[in-house]
Protein backbone atom coordinates (compact mmCIF):
# COMPACT_ATOMS: atom_id res chain seq x y z
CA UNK A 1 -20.49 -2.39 -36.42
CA UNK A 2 -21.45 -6.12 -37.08
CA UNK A 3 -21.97 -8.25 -34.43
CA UNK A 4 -24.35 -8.09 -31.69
CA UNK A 5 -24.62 -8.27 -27.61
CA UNK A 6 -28.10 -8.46 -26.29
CA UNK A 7 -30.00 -9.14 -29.68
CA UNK A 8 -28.97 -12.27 -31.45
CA UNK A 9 -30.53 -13.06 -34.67
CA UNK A 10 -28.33 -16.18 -35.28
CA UNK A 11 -29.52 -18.87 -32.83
CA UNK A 12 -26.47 -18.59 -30.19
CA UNK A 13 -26.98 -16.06 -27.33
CA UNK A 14 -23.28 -15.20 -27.06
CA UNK A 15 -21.88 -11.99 -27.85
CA UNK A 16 -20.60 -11.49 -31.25
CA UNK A 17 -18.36 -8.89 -33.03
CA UNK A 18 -16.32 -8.93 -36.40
CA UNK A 19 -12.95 -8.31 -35.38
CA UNK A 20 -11.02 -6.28 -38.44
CA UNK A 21 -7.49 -6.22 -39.03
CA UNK A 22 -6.66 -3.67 -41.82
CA UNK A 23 -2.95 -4.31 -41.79
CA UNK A 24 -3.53 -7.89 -42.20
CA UNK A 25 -6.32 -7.89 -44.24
CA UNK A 26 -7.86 -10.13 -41.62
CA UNK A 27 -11.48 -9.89 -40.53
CA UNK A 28 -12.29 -12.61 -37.73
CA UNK A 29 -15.78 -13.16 -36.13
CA UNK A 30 -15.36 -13.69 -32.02
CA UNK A 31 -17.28 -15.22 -29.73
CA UNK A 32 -17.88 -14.38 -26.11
CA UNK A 33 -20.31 -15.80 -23.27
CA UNK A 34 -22.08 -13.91 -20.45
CA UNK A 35 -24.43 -14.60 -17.82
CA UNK A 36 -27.47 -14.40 -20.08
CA UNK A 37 -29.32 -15.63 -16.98
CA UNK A 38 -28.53 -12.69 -14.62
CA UNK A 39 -29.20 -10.34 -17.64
CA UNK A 40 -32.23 -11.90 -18.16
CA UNK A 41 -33.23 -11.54 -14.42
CA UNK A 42 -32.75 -7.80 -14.44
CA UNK A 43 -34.96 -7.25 -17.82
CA UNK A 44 -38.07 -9.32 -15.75
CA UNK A 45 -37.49 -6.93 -12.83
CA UNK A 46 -37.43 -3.80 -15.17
CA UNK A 47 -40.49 -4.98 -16.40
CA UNK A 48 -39.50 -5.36 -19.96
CA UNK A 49 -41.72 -7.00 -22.87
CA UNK A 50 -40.94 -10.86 -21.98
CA UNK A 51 -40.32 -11.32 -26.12
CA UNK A 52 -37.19 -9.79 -25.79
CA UNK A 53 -35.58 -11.45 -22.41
CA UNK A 54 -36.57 -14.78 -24.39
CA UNK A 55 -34.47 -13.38 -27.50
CA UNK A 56 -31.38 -13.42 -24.77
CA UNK A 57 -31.87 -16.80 -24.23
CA UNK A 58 -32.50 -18.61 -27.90
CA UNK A 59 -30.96 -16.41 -29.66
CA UNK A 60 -33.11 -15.05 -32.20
C-alpha cells in the first residue's frame, strides 16, 4: 500500500496514496490535506515522543 497518512518521508505533510486502475492501466498518485495542526495537538496531549508530531508538520 504506497502512500502514507501520518508519516511523510517526502517533505509535504499531506496525505498520499497511489491510486491503481487495473482496467486502465493507470496508476495516479493523490494528494489530500488535513488539519495537521489539530492532529498534532492531540499527539502533545497523548504525550507522544515530540520527533514524531514534528514529522506531521515537515514532512519527513
Amino acid at each position: 500500500n504506497p502512500g502514507s497518512v501520518g508519516q511523510p518521508r517526502d517533505g509535504d505533510p499531506t496525505a498520499s496514496w497511489l491510486e491503481l486502475d487495473t482496467d486502465a492501466g493507470l496508476a495516479t498518485w493523490r494528494r489530500a490535506a488535513y488539519d495537521v495542526d489539530s492532529v498534532r495537538r492531540e499527539m502533545i496531549d497523548a504525550g507522544l515522543p515530540g520527533r514524531l508530531v514534528e514529522r506531521l508538520a515537515v514532512g519527513l
